[in-house]
Protein backbone atom coordinates (compact mmCIF):
# COMPACT_ATOMS: atom_id res chain seq x y z
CA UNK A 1 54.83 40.81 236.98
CA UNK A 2 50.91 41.20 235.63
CA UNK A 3 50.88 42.05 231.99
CA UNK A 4 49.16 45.68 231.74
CA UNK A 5 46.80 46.64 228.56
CA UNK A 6 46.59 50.50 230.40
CA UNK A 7 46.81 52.97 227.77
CA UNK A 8 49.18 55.80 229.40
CA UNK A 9 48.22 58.37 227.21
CA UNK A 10 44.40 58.23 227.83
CA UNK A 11 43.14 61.35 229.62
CA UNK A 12 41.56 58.66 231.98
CA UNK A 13 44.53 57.66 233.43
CA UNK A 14 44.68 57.64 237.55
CA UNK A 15 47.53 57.26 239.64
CA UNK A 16 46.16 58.19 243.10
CA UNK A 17 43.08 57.40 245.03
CA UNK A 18 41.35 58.46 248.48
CA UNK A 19 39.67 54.73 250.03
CA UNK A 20 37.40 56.76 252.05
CA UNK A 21 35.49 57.51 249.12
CA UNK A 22 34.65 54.01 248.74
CA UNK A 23 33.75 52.25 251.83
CA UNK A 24 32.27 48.96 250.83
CA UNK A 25 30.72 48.12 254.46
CA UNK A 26 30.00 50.04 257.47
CA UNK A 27 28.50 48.46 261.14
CA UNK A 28 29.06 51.37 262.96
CA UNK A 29 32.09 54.11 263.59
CA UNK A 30 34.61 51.39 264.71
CA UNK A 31 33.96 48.33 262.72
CA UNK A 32 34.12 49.11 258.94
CA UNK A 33 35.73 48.02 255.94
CA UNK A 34 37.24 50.58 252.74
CA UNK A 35 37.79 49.01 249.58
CA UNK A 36 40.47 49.53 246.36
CA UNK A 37 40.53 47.81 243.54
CA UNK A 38 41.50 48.53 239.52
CA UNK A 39 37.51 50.07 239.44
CA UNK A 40 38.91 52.81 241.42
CA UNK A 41 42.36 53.02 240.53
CA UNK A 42 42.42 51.91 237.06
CA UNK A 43 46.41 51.66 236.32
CA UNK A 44 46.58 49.28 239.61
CA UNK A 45 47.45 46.12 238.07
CA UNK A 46 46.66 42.65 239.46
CA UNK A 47 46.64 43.82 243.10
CA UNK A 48 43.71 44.82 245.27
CA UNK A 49 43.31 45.89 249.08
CA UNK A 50 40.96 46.33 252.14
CA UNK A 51 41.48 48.85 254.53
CA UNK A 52 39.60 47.48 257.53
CA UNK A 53 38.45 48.74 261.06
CA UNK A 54 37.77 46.88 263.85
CA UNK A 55 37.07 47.18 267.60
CA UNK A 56 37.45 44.16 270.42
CA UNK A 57 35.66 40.92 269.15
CA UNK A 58 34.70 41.51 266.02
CA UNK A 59 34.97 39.29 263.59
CA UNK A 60 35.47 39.44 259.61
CA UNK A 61 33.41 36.69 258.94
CA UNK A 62 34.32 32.98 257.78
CA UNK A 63 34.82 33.47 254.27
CA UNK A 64 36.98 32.44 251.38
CA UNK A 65 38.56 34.40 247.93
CA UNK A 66 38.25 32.09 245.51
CA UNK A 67 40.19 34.53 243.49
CA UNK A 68 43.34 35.58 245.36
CA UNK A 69 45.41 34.92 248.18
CA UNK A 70 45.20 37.49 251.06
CA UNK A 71 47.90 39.04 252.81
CA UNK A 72 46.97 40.41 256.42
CA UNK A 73 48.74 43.31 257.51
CA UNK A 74 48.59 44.84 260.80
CA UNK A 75 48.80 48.84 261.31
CA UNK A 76 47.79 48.87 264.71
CA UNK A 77 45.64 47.11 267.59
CA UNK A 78 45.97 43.39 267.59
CA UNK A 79 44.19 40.24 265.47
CA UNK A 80 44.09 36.93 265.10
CA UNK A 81 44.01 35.76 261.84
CA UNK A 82 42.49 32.03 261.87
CA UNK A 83 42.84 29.33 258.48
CA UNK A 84 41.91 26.23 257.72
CA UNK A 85 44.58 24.28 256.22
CA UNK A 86 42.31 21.88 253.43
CA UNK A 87 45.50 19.68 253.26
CA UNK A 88 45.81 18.82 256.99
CA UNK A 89 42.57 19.66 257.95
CA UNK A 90 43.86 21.84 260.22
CA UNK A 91 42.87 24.65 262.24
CA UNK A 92 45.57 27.64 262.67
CA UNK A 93 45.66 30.29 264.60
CA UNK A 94 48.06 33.36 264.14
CA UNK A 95 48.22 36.26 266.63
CA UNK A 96 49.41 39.64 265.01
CA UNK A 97 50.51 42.84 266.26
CA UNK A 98 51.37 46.26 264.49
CA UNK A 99 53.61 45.44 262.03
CA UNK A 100 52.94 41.80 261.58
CA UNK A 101 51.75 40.05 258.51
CA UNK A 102 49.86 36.54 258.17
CA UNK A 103 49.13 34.69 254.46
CA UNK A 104 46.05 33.42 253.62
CA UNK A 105 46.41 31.33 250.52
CA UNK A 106 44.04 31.23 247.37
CA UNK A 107 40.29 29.51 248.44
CA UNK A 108 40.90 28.92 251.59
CA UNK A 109 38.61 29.30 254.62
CA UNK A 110 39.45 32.05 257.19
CA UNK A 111 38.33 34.83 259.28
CA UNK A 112 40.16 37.77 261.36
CA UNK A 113 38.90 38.56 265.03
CA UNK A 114 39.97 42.03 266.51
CA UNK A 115 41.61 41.44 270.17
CA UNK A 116 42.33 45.00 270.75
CA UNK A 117 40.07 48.44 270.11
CA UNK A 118 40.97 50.67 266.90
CA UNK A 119 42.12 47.65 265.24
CA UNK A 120 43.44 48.66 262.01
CA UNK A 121 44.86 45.71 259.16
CA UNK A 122 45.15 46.19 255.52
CA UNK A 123 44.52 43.20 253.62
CA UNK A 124 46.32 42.86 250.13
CA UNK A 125 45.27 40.46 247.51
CA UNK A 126 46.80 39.54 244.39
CA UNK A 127 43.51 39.60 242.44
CA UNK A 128 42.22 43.25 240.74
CA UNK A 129 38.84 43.13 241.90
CA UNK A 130 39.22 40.18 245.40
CA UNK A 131 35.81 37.91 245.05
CA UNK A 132 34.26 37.15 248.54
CA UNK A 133 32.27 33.96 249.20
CA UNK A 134 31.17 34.23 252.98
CA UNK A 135 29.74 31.94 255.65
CA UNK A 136 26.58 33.85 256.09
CA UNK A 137 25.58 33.37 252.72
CA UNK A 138 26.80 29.46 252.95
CA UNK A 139 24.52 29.22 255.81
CA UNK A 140 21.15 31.41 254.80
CA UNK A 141 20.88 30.10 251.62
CA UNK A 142 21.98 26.59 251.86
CA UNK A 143 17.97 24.81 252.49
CA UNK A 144 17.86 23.72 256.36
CA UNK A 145 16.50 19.84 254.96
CA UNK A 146 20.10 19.37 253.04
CA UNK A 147 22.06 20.79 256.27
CA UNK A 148 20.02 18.28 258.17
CA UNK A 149 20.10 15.71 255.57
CA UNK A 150 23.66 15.61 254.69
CA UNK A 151 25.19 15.63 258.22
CA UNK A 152 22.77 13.41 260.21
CA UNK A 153 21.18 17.19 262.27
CA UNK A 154 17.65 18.15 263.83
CA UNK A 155 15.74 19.54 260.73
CA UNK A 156 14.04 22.22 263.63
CA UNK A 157 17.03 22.79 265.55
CA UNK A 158 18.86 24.18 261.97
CA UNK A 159 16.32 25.99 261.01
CA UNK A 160 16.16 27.87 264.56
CA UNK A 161 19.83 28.36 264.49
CA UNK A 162 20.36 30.07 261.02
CA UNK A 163 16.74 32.02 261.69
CA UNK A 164 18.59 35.28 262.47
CA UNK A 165 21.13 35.14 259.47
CA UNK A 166 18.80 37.12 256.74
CA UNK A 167 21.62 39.01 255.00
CA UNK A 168 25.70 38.64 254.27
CA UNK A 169 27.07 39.37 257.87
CA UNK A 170 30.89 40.84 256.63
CA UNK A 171 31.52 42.08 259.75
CA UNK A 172 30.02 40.15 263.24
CA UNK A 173 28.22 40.03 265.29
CA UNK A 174 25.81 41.62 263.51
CA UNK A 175 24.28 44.88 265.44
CA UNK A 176 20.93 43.32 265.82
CA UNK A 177 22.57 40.31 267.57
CA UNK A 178 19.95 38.94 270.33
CA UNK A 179 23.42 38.44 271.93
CA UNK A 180 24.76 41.62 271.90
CA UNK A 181 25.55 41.87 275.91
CA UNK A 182 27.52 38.67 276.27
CA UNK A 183 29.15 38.65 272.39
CA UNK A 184 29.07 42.38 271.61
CA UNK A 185 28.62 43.97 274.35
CA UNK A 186 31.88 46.15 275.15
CA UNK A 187 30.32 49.15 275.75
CA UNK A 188 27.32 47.41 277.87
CA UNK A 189 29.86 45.18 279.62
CA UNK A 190 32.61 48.24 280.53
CA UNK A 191 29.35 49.79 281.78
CA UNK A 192 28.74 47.76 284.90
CA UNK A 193 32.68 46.24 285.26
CA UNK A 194 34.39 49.71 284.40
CA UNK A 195 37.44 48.11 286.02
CA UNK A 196 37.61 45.06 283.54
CA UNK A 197 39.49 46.81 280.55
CA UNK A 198 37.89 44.78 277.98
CA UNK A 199 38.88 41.60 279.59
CA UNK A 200 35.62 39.96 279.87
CA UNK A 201 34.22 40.28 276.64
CA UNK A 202 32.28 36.82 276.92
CA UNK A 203 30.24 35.41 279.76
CA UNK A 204 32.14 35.10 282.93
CA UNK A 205 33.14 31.74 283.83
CA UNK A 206 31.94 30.55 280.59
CA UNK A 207 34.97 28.03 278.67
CA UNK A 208 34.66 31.04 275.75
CA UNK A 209 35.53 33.60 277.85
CA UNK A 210 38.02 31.67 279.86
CA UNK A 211 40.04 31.45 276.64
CA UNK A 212 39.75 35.06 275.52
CA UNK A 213 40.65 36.47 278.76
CA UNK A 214 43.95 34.21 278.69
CA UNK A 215 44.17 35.05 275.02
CA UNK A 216 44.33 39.19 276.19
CA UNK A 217 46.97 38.45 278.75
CA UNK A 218 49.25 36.82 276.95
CA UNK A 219 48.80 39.79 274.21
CA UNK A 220 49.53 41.88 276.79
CA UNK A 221 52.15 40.46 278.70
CA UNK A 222 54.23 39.79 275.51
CA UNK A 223 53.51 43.77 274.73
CA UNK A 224 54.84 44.57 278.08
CA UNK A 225 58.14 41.87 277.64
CA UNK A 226 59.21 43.74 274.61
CA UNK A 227 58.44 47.31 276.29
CA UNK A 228 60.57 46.01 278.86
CA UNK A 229 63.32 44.47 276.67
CA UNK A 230 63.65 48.28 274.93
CA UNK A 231 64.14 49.93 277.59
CA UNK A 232 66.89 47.88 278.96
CA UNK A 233 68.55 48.21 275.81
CA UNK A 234 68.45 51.62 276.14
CA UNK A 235 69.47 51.79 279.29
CA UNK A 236 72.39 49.71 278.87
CA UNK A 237 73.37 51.79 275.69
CA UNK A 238 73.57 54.83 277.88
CA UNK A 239 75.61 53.02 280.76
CA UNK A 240 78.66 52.59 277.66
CA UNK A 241 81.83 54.37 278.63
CA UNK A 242 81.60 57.19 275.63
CA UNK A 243 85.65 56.98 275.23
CA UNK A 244 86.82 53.38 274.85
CA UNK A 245 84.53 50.60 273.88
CA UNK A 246 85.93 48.20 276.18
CA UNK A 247 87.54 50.56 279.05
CA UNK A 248 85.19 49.22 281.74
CA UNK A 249 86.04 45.49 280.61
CA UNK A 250 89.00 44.81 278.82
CA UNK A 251 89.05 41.53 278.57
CA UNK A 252 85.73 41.88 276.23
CA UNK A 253 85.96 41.57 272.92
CA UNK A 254 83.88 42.86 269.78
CA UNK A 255 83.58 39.40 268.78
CA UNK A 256 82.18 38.56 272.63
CA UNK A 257 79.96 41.26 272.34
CA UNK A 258 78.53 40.36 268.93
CA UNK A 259 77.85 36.67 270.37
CA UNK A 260 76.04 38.19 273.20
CA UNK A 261 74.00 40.43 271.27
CA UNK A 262 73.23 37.01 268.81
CA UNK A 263 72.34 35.29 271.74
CA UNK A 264 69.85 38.12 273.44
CA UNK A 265 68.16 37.93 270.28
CA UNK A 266 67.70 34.59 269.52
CA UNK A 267 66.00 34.29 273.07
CA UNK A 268 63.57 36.79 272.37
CA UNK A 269 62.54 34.96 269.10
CA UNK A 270 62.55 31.83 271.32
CA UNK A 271 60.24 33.76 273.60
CA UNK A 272 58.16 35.04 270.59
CA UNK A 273 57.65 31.70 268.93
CA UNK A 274 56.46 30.70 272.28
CA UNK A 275 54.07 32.99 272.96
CA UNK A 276 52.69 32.36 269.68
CA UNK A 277 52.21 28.20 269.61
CA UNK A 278 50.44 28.97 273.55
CA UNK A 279 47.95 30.88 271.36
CA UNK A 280 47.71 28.46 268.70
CA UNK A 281 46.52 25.92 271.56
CA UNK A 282 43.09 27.85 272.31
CA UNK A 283 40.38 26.21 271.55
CA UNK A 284 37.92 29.43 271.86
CA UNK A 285 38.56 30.05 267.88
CA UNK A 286 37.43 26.91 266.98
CA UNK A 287 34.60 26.48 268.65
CA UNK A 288 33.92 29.96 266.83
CA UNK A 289 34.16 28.40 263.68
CA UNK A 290 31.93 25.40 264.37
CA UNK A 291 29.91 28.73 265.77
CA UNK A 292 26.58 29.74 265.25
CA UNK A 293 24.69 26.69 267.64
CA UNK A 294 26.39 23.71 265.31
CA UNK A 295 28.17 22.51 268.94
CA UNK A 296 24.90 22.05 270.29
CA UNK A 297 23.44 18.95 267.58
């Protein structure tokens, strides 16, 4: 429990607090972030939170919280919340759905990428005021000659690549992306393939977009599994004989039924862990990370 020095009695005291009145970064009506933190609610304690928007493909940037550890929660649409695990030097990858949470621990290196429109995750730190150390500033900042230097690169071809970072991205692609019609470019895209339902976000035929389009359908299909799933339920609830448990089946008993019911669910957390590790296997995220033209020295 975080020791509080909050006087109580002070007239300044504030126990409530609107987050639209303090949105910390805006790209555009879809893709912005809302911010809380003891500045705006000052009997908060050691807790903090983002309340960010997304739409299809867009990215929180690579970043770390030196600070706090992050819990992702998901309100609605669909993420992937990617880490680096400094231990195993590890990539991970962890799809989320509406009410779905993923950890990011304290310092370490990730990023969240939307996978559905009107995206909505609340991310919860245990930090008052959450520090943010991100990959565009890393990567503007850091002098092109040490980059090239330090890793054995093409002086020119680093310079070229970070060119068009000038300020901290937060939210990507940025909206003056040369790019914006084969990274950003839903509304383009949808345009001239109205029939593609956000599918082919990426270039067509392209490894990227190979792996996003699986990356949807797998969303999808597990979406439509569990859809399915409830409504058998249901259906089989209302096909129960309302007078007699076991009148259509006496031979059954509660303790039968309660193994079956044990069993129906452990499949479907067989079938979710499944779904899950296929999506852990896509390489598309990591070649994100290594991003921004490193793949090509």
């Amino acid at each position: 429990m975080a020791v509080s020095y909050m006087d109580f009695t002070s007239p300044s005291v504030r126990y409530t607090y609107d987050l639209n009145n303090n949105q910390i970064f805006k790209k555009d009506n879809q893709n912005y972030i809302n911010s809380l933190s003891v500045k705006e609610l000052n009997t908060l304690g050691n807790a903090s939170l983002l309340d960010i928007h997304l739409s299809t493909g867009n990215v929180v940037e690579p970043h770390t919280h030196q600070n706090a550890s992050e819990l992702v929660y998901v309100i609605s649409g669909a993420a992937i919340v990617s880490i680096i695990n400094p231990f195993t030097k590890e990539l991970l990858n962890f799809p989320v759905l509406p009410g779905q949470v993923a950890l990011v621990p304290q310092g370490w290196w990730h990023y969240e990428m939307a996978t559905a429109d009107n995206t909505h995750l609340l991310a919860i730190f245990d930090a008052p005021v959450p520090e943010f150390i991100p990959g565009s500033d890393l990567f503007r900042l850091t002098p092109a000659n040490v980059f090239a230097h330090t890793y054995c690169l093409d002086e020119a071809k680093v310079k070229e690549t970070f060119a068009p970072i000038t300020d901290t991205i937060v939210i990507g692609p940025p909206k003056n992306c040369m790019h914006q019609g084969e990274v950003q470019g839903q509304t383009m895209h949808q345009q001239q393939h109205p029939s593609h339902h956000n599918q082919h976000y990426y270039h067509q035929g392209s490894p990227v977009n190979r792996d996003y389009e699986l990356l949807q359908q797998q969303q999808q299909q597990y979406q439509q599994q569990q859809q399915q799933q409830l409504f058998q339920q249901q259906f089989q609830a209302q096909e129960q004989p309302q007078h007699g448990a076991y009148a259509a089946d006496p031979q059954r008993t509660q303790a039968q039924e309660q193994e079956q019911l044990r069993s129906q669910q452990q499949l479907r957390e067989q079938e979710r862990q499944q779904f899950i590790q296929q999506q852990q296997q896509l390489p598309f995220l990591q070649r994100q990370l290594i991003g921004n033209g490193w793949d090509q020295f």
